[in-house]
PDB file of N, CA and C in Angstrom:
ATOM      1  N   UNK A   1      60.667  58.057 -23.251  1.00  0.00           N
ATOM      2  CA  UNK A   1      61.694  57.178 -22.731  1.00  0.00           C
ATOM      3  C   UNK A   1      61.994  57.581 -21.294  1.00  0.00           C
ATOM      4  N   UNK A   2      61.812  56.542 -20.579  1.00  0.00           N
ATOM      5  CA  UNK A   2      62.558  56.459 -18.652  1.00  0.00           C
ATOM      6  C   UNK A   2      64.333  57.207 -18.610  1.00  0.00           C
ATOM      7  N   UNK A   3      64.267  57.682 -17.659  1.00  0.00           N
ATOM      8  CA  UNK A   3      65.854  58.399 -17.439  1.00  0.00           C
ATOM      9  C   UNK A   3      65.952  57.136 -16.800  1.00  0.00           C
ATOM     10  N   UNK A   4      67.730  56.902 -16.835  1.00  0.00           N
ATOM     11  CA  UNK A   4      68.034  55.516 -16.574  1.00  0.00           C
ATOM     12  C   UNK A   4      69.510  56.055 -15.621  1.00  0.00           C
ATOM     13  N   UNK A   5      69.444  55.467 -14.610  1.00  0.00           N
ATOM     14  CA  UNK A   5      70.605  55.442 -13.767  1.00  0.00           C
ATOM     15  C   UNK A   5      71.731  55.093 -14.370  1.00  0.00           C
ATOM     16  N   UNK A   6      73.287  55.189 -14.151  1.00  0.00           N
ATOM     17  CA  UNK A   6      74.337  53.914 -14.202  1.00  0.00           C
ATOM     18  C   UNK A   6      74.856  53.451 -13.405  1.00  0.00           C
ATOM     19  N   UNK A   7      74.561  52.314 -12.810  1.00  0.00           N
ATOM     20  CA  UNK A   7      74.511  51.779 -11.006  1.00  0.00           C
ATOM     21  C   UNK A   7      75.559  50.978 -11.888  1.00  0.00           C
ATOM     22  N   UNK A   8      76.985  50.683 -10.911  1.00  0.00           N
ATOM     23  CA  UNK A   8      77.302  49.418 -11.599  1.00  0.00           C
ATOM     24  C   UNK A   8      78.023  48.795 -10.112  1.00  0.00           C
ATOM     25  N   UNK A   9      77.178  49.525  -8.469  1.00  0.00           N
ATOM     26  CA  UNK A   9      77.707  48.698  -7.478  1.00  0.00           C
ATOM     27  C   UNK A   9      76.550  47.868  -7.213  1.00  0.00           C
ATOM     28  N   UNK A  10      77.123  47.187  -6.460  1.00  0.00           N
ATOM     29  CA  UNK A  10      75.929  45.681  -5.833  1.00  0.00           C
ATOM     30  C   UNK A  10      76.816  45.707  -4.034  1.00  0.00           C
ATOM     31  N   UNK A  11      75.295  46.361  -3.466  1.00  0.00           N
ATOM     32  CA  UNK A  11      75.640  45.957  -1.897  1.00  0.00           C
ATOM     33  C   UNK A  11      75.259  44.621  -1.445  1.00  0.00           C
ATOM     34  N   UNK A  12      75.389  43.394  -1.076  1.00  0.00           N
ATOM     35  CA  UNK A  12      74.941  42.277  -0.555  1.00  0.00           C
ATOM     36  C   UNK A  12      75.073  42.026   0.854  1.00  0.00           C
ATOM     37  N   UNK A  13      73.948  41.676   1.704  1.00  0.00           N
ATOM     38  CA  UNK A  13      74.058  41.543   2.864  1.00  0.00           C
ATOM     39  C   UNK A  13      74.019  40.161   3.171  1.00  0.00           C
ATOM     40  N   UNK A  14      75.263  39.907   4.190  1.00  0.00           N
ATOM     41  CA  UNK A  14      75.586  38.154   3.673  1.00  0.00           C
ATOM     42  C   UNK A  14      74.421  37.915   4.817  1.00  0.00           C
ATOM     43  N   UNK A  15      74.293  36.251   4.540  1.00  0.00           N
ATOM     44  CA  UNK A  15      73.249  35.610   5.327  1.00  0.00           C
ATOM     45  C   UNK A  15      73.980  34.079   5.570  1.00  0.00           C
ATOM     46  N   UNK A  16      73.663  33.557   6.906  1.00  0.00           N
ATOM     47  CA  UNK A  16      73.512  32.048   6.400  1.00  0.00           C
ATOM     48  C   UNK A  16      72.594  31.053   6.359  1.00  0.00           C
ATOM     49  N   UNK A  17      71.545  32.000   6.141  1.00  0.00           N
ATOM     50  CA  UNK A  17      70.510  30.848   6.159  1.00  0.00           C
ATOM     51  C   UNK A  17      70.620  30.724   4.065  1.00  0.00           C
ATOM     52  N   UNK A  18      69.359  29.786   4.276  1.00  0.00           N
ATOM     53  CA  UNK A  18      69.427  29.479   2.562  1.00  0.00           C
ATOM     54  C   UNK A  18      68.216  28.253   2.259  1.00  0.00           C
ATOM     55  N   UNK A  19      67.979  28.746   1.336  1.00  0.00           N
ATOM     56  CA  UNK A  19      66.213  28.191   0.648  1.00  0.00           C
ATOM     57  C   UNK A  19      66.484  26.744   0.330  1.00  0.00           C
ATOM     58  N   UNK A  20      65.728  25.666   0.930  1.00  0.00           N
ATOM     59  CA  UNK A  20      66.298  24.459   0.446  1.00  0.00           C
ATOM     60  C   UNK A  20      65.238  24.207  -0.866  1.00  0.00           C
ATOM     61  N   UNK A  21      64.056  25.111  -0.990  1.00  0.00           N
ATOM     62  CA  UNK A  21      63.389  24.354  -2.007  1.00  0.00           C
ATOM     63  C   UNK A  21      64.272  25.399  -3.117  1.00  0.00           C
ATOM     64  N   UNK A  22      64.634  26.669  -3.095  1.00  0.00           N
ATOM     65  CA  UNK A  22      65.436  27.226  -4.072  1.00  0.00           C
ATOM     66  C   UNK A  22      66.631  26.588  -4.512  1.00  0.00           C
ATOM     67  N   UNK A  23      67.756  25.531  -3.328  1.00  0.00           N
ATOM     68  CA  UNK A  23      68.196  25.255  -3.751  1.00  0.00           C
ATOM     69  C   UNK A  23      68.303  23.837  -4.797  1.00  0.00           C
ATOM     70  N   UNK A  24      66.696  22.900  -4.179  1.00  0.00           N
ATOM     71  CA  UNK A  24      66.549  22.032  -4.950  1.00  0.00           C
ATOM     72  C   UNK A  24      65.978  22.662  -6.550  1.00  0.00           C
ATOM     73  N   UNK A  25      65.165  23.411  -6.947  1.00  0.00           N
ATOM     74  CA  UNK A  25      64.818  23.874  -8.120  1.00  0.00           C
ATOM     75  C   UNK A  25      66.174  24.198  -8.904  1.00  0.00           C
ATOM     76  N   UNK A  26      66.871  25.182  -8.066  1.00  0.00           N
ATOM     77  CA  UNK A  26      68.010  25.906  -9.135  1.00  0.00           C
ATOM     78  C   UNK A  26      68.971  24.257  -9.403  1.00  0.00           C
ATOM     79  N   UNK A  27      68.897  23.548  -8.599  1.00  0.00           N
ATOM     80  CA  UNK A  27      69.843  22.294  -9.345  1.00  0.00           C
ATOM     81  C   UNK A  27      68.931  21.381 -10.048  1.00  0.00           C
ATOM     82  N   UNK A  28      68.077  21.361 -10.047  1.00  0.00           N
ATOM     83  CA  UNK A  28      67.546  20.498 -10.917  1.00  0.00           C
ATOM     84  C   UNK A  28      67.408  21.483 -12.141  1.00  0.00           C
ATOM     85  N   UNK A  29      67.040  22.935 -12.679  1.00  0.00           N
ATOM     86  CA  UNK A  29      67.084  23.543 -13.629  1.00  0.00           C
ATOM     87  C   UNK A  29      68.891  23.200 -14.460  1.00  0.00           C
ATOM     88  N   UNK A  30      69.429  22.958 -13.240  1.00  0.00           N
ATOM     89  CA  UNK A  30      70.992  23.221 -13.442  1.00  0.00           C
ATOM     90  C   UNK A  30      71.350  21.834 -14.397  1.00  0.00           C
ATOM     91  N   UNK A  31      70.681  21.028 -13.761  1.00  0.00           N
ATOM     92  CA  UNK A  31      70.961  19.123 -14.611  1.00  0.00           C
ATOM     93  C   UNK A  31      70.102  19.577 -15.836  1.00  0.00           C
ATOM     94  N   UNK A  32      69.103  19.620 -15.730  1.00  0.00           N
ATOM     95  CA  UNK A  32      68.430  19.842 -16.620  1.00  0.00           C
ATOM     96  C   UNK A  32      69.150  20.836 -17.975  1.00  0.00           C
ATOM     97  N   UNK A  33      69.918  21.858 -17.920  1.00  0.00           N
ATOM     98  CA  UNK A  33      70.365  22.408 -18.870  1.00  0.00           C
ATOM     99  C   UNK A  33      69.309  23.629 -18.953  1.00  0.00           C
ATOM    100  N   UNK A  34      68.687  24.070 -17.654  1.00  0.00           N
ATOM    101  CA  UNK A  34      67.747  25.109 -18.303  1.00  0.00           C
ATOM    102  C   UNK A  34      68.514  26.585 -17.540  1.00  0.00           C
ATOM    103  N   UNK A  35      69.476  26.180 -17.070  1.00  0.00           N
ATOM    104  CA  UNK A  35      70.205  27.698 -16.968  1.00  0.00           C
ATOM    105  C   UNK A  35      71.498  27.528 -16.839  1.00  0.00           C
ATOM    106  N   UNK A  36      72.121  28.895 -17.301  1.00  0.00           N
ATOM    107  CA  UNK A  36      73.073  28.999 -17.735  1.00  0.00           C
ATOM    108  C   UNK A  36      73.565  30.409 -17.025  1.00  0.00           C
ATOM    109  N   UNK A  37      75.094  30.341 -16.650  1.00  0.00           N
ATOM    110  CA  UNK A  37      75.998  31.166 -16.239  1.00  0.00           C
ATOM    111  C   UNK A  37      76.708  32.210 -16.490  1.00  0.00           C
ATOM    112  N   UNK A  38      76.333  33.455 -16.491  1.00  0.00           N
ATOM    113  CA  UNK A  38      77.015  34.573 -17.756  1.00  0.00           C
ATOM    114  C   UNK A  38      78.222  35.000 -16.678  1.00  0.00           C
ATOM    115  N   UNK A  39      79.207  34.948 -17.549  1.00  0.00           N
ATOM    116  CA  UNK A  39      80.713  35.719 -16.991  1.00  0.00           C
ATOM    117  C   UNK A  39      81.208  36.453 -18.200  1.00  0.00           C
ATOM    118  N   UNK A  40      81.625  38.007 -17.508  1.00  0.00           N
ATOM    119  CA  UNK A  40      81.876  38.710 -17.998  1.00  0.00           C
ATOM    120  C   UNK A  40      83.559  38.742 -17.328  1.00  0.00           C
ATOM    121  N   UNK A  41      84.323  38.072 -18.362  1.00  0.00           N
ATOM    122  CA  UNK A  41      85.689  38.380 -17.939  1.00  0.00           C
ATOM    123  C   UNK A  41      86.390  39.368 -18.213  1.00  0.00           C
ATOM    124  N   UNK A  42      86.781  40.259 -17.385  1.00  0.00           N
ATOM    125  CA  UNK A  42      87.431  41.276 -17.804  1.00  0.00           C
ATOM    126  C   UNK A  42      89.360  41.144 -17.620  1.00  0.00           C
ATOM    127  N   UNK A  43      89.910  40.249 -17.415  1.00  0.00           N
ATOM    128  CA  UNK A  43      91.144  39.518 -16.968  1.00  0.00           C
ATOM    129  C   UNK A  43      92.233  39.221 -17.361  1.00  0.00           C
ATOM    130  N   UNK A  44      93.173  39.477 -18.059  1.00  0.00           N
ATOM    131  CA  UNK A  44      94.247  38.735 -18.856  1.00  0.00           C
ATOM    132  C   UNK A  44      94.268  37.510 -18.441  1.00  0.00           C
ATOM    133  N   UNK A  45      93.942  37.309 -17.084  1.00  0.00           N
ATOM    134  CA  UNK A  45      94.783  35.590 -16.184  1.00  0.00           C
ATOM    135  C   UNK A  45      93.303  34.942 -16.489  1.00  0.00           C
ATOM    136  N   UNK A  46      92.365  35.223 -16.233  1.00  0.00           N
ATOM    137  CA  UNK A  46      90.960  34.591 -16.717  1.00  0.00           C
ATOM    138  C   UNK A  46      90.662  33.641 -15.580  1.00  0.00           C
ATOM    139  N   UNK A  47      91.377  33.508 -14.350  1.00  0.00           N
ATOM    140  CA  UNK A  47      91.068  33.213 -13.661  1.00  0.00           C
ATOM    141  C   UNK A  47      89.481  32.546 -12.864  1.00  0.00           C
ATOM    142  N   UNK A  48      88.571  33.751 -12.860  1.00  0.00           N
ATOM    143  CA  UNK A  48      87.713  33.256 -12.789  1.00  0.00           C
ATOM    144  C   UNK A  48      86.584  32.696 -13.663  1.00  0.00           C
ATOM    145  N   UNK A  49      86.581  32.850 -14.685  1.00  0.00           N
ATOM    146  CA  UNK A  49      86.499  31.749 -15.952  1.00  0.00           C
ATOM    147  C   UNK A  49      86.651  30.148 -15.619  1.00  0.00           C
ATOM    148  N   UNK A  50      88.138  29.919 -15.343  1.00  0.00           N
ATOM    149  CA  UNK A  50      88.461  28.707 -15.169  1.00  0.00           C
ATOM    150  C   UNK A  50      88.073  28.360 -14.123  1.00  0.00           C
ATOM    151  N   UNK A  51      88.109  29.058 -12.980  1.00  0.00           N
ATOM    152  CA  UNK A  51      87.680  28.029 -11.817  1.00  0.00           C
ATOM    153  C   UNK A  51      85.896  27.770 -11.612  1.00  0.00           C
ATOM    154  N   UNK A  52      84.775  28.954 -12.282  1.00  0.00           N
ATOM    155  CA  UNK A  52      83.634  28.569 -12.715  1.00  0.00           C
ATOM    156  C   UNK A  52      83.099  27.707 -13.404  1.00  0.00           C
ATOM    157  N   UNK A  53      84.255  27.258 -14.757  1.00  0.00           N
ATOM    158  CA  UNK A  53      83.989  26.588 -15.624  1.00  0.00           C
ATOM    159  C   UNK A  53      84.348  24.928 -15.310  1.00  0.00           C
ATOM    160  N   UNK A  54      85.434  24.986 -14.010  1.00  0.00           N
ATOM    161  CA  UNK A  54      85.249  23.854 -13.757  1.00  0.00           C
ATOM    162  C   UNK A  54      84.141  23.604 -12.458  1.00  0.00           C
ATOM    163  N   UNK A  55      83.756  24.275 -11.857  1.00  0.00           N
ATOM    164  CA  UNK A  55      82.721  24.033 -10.941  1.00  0.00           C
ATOM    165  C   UNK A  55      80.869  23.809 -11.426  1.00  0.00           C
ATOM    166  N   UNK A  56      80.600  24.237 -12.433  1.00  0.00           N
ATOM    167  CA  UNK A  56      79.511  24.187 -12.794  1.00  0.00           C
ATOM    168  C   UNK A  56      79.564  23.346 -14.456  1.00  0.00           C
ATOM    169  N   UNK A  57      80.723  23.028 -15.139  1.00  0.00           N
ATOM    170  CA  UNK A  57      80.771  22.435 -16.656  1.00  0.00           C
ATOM    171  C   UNK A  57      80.878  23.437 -17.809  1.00  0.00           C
ATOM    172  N   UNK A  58      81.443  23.432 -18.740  1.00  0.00           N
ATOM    173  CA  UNK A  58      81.738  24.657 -19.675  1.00  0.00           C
ATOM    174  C   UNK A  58      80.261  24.289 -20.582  1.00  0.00           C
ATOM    175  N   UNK A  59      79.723  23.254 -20.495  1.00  0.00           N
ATOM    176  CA  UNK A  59      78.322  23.566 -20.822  1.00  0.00           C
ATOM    177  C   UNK A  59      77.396  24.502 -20.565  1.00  0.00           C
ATOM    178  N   UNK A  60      77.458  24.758 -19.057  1.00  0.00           N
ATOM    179  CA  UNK A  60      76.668  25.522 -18.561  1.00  0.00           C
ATOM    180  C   UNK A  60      77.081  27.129 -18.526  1.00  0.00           C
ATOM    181  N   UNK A  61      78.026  27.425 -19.264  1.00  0.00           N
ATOM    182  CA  UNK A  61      78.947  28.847 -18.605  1.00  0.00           C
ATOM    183  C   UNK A  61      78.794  29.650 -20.227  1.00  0.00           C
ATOM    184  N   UNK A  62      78.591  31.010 -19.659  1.00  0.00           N
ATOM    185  CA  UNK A  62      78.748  31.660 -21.324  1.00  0.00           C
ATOM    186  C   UNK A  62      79.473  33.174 -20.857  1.00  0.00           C
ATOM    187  N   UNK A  63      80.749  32.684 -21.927  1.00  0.00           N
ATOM    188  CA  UNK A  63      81.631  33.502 -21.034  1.00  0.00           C
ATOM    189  C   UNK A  63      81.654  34.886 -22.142  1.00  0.00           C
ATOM    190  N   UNK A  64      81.845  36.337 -21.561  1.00  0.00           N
ATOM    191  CA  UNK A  64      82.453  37.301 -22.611  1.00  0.00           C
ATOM    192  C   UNK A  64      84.095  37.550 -22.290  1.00  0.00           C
ATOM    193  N   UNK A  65      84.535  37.330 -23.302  1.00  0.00           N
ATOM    194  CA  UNK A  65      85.954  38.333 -22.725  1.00  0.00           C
ATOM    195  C   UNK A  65      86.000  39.819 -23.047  1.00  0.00           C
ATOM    196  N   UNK A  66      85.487  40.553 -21.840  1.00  0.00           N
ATOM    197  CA  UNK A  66      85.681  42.156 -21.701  1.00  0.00           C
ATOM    198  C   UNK A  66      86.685  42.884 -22.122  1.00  0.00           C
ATOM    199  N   UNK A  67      88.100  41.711 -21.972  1.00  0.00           N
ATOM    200  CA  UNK A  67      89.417  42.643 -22.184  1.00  0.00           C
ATOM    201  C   UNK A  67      89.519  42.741 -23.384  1.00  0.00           C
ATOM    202  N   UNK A  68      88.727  41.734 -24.061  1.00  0.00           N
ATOM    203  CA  UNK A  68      89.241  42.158 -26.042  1.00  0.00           C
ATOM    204  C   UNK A  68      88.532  43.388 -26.497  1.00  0.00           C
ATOM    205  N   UNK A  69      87.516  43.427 -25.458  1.00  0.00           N
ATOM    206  CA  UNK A  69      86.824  45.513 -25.963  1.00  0.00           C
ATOM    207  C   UNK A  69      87.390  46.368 -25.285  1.00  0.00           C
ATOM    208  N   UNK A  70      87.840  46.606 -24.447  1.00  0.00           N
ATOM    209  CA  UNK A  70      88.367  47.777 -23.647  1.00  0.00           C
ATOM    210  C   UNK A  70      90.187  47.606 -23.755  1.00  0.00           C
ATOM    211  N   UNK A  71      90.487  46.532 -23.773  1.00  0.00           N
ATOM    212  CA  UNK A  71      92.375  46.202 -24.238  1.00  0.00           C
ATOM    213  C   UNK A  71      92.526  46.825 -23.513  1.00  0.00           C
ATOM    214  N   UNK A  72      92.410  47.448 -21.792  1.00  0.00           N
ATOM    215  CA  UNK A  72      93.724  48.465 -21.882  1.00  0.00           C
ATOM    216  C   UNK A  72      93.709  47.633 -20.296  1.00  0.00           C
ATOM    217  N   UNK A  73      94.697  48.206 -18.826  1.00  0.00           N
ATOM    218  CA  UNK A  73      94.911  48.070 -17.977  1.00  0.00           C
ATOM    219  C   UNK A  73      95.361  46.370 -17.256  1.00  0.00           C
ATOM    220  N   UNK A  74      96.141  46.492 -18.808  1.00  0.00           N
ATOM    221  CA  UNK A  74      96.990  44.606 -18.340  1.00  0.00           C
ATOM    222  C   UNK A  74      97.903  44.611 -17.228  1.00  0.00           C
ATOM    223  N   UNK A  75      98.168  46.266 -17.156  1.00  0.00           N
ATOM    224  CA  UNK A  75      99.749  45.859 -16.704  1.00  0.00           C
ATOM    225  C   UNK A  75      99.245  46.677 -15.094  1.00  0.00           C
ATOM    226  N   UNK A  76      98.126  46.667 -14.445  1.00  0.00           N
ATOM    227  CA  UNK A  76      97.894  47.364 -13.254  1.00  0.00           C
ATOM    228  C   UNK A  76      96.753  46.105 -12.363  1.00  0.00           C
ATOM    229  N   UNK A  77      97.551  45.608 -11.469  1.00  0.00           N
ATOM    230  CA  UNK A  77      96.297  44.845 -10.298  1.00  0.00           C
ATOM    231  C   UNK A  77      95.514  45.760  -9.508  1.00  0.00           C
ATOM    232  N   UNK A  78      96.127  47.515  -8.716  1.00  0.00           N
ATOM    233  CA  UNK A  78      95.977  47.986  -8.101  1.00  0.00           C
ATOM    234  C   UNK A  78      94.552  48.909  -8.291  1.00  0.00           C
ATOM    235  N   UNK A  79      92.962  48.764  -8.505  1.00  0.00           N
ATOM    236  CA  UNK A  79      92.132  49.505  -8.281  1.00  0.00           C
ATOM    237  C   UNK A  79      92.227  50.680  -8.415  1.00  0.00           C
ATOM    238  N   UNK A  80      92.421  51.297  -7.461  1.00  0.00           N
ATOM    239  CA  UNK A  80      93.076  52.712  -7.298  1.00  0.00           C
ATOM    240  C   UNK A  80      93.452  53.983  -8.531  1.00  0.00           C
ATOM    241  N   UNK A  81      94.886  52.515  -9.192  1.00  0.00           N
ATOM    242  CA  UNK A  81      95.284  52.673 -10.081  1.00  0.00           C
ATOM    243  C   UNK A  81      94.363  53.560 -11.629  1.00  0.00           C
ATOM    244  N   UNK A  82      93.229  53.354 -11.623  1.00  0.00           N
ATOM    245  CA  UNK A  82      92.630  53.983 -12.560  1.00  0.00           C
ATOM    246  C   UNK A  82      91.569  54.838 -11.963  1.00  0.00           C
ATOM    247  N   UNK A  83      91.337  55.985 -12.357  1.00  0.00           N
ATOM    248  CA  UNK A  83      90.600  56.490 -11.914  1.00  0.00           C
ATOM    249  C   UNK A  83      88.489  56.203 -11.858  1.00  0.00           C
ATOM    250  N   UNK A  84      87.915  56.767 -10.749  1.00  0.00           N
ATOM    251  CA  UNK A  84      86.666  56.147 -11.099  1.00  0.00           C
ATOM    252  C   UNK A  84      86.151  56.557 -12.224  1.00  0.00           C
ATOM    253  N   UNK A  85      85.762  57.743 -12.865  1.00  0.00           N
ATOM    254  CA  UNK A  85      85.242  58.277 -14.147  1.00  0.00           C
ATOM    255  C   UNK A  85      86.236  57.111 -15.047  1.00  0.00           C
ATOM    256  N   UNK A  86      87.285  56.949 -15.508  1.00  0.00           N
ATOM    257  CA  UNK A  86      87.259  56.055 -16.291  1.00  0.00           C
ATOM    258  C   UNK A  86      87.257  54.849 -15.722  1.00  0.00           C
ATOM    259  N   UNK A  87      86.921  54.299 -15.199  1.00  0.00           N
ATOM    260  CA  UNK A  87      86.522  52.752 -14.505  1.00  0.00           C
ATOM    261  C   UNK A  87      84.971  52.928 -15.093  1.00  0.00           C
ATOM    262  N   UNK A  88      84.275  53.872 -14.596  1.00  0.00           N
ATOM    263  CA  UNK A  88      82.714  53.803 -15.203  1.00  0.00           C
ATOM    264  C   UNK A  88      82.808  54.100 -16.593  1.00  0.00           C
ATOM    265  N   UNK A  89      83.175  54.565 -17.439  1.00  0.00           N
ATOM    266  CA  UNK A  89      83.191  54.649 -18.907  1.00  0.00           C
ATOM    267  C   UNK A  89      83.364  53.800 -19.422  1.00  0.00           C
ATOM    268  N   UNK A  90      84.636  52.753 -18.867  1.00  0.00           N
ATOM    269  CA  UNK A  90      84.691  51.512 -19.351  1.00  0.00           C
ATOM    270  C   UNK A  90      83.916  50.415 -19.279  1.00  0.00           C
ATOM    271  N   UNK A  91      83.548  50.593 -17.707  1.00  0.00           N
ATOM    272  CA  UNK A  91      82.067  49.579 -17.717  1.00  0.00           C
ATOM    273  C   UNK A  91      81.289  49.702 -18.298  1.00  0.00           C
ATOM    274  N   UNK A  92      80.994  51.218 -18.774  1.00  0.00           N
ATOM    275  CA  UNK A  92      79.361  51.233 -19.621  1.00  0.00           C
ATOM    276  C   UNK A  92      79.734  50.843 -21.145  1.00  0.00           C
ATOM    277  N   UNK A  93      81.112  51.272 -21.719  1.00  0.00           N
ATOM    278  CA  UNK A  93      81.615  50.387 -22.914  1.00  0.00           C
ATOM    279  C   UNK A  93      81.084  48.878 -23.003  1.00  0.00           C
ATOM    280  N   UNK A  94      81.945  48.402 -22.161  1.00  0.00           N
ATOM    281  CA  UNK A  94      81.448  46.894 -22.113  1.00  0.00           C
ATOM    282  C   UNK A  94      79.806  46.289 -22.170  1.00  0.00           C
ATOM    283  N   UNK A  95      79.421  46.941 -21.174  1.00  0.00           N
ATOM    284  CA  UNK A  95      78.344  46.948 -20.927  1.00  0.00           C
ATOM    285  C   UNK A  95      77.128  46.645 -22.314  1.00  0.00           C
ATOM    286  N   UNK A  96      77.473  48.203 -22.925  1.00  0.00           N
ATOM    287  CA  UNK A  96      76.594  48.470 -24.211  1.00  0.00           C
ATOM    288  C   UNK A  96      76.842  47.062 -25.212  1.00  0.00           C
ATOM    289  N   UNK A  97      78.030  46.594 -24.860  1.00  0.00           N
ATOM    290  CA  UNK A  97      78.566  45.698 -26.122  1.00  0.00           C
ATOM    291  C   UNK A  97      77.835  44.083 -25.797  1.00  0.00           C
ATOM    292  N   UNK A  98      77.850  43.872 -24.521  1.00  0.00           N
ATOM    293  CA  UNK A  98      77.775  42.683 -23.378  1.00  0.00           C
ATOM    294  C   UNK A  98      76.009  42.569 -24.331  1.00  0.00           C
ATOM    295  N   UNK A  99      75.708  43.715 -23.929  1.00  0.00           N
ATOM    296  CA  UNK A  99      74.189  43.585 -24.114  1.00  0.00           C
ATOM    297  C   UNK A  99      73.816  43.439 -25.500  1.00  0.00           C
ATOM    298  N   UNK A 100      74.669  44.014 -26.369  1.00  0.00           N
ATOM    299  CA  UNK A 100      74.633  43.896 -27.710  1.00  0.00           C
ATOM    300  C   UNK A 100      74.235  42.167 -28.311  1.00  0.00           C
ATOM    301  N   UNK A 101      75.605  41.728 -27.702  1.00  0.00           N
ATOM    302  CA  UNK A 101      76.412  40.368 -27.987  1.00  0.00           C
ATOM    303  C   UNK A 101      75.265  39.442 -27.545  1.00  0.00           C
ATOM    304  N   UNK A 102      74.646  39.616 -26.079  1.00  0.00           N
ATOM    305  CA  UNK A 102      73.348  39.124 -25.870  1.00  0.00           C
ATOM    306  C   UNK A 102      71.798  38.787 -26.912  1.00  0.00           C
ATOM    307  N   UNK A 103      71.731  39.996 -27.032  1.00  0.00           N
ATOM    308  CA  UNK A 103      70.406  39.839 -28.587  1.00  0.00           C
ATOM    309  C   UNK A 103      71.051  38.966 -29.607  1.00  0.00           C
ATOM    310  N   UNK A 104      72.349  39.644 -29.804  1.00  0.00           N
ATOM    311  CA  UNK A 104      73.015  38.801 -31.167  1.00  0.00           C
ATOM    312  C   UNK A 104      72.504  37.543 -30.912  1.00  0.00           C
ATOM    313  N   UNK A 105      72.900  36.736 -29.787  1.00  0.00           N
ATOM    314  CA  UNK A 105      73.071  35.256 -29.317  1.00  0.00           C
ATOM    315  C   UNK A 105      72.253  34.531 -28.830  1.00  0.00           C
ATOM    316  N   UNK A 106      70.821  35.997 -28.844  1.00  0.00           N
ATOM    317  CA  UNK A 106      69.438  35.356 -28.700  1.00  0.00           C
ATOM    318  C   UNK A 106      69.587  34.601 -26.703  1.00  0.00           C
ATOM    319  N   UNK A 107      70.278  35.177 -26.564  1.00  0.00           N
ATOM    320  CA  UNK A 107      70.610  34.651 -25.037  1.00  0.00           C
ATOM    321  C   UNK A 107      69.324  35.707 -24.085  1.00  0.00           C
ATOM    322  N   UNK A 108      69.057  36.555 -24.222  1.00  0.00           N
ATOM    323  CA  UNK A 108      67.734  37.279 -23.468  1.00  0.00           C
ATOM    324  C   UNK A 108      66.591  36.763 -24.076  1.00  0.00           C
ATOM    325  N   UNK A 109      65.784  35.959 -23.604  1.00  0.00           N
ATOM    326  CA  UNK A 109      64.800  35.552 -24.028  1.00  0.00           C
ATOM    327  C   UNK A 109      64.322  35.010 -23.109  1.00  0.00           C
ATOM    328  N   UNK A 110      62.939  34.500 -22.796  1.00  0.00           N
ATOM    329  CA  UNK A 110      61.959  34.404 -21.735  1.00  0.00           C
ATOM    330  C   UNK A 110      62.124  32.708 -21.889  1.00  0.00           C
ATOM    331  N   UNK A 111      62.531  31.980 -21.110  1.00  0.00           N
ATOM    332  CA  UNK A 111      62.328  30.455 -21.131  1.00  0.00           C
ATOM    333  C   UNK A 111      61.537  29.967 -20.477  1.00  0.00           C
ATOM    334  N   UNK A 112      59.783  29.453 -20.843  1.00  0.00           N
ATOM    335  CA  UNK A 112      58.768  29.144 -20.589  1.00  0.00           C
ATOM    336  C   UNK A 112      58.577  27.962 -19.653  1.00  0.00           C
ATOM    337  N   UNK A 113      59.793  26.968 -20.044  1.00  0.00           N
ATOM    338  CA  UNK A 113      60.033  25.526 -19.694  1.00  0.00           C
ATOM    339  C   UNK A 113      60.988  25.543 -18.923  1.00  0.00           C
ATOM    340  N   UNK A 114      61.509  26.789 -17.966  1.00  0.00           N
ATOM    341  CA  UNK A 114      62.257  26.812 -17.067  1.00  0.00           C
ATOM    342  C   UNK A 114      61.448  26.787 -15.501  1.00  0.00           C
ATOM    343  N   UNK A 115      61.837  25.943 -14.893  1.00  0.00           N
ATOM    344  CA  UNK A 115      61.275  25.815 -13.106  1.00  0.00           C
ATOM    345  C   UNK A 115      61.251  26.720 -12.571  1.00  0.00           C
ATOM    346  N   UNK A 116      60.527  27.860 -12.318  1.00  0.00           N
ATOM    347  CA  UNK A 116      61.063  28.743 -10.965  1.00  0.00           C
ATOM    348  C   UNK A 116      60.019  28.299  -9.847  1.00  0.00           C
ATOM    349  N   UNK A 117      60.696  28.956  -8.676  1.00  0.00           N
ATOM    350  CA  UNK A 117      59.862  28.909  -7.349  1.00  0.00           C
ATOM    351  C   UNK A 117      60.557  29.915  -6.697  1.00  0.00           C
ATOM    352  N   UNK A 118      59.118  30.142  -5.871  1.00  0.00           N
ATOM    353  CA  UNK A 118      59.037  31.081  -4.821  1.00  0.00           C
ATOM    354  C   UNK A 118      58.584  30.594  -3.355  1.00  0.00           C
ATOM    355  N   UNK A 119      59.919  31.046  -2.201  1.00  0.00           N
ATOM    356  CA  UNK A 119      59.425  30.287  -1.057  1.00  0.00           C
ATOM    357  C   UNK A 119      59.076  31.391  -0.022  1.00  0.00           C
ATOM    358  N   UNK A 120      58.376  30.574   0.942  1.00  0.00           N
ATOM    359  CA  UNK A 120      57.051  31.168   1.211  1.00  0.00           C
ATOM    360  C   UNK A 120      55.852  31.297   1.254  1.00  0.00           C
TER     361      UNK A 120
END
C-alpha cells in the first residue's frame, strides 16, 4: 500500500481567460444530465447549498450535510476559533464518511457516455 498525504488545501491561481470549447462540452454534459455537483455542506445556515441549488437545479446537485457527522462548532463563525489539529481531524472524519456515502450511492463510477474534451 502507497503512503498517502492529508492535503485538504487547494491553491488556485485565478485567470481570466477560459476554454470556450470546455465551456461548450461542460454545458451540454450539464443539459444533458451527465454531471452532477457534489457539495459537502458543513453549515447550520446551508447557505451555500441554496444558492448552488438554485443556480445549477436540485437535479443536478448532490448534497452531504457534514454537520450531522461532526455536530459540533454551531455556535463559532470565527476560523481561528478552532484549532488546526482539530479542524484536520474533523475533515478527515467527514471525509472517510463523504467517501463512504459515495460507494454506498454508487456515485464513483466511470461514466462511459459522458463528453469530455481536451483543448489544445
Amino acid at each position: 500500500m502507497k503512503k498517502s498525504d492529508n492535503v485538504f488545501n487547494l491553491e488556485v491561481t485565478a485567470t481570466n481567460r477560459t476554454c470556450a470549447k470546455g465551456e461548450a462540452v461542460g454545458k451540454q454534459n450539464m443539459e444533458e444530465g451527465n454531471i452532477k455537483v457534489v457539495l459537502i455542506d458543513g453549515c447550520f445556515m446551508g447557505c451555500h447549498g441554496r444558492i448552488i441549488e438554485n443556480l445549477i437545479g436540485k437535479e443536478n446537485l448532490i448534497r452531504f450535510d457534514a454537520l450531522s457527522i461532526y455536530n459540533k462548532y454551531t455556535d463559532r463563525f470565527d476560523i481561528d476559533s478552532v484549532t488546526e489539529s482539530e479542524r484536520l481531524e474533523t475533515a478527515r472524519e467527514v471525509a472517510d464518511w463523504f467517501l463512504s456515502e459515495l460507494k454506498k450511492e454508487r456515485v464513483i463510477e466511470s461514466k462511459k457516455d459522458v463528453n469530455t474534451s481536451s483543448c489544445g
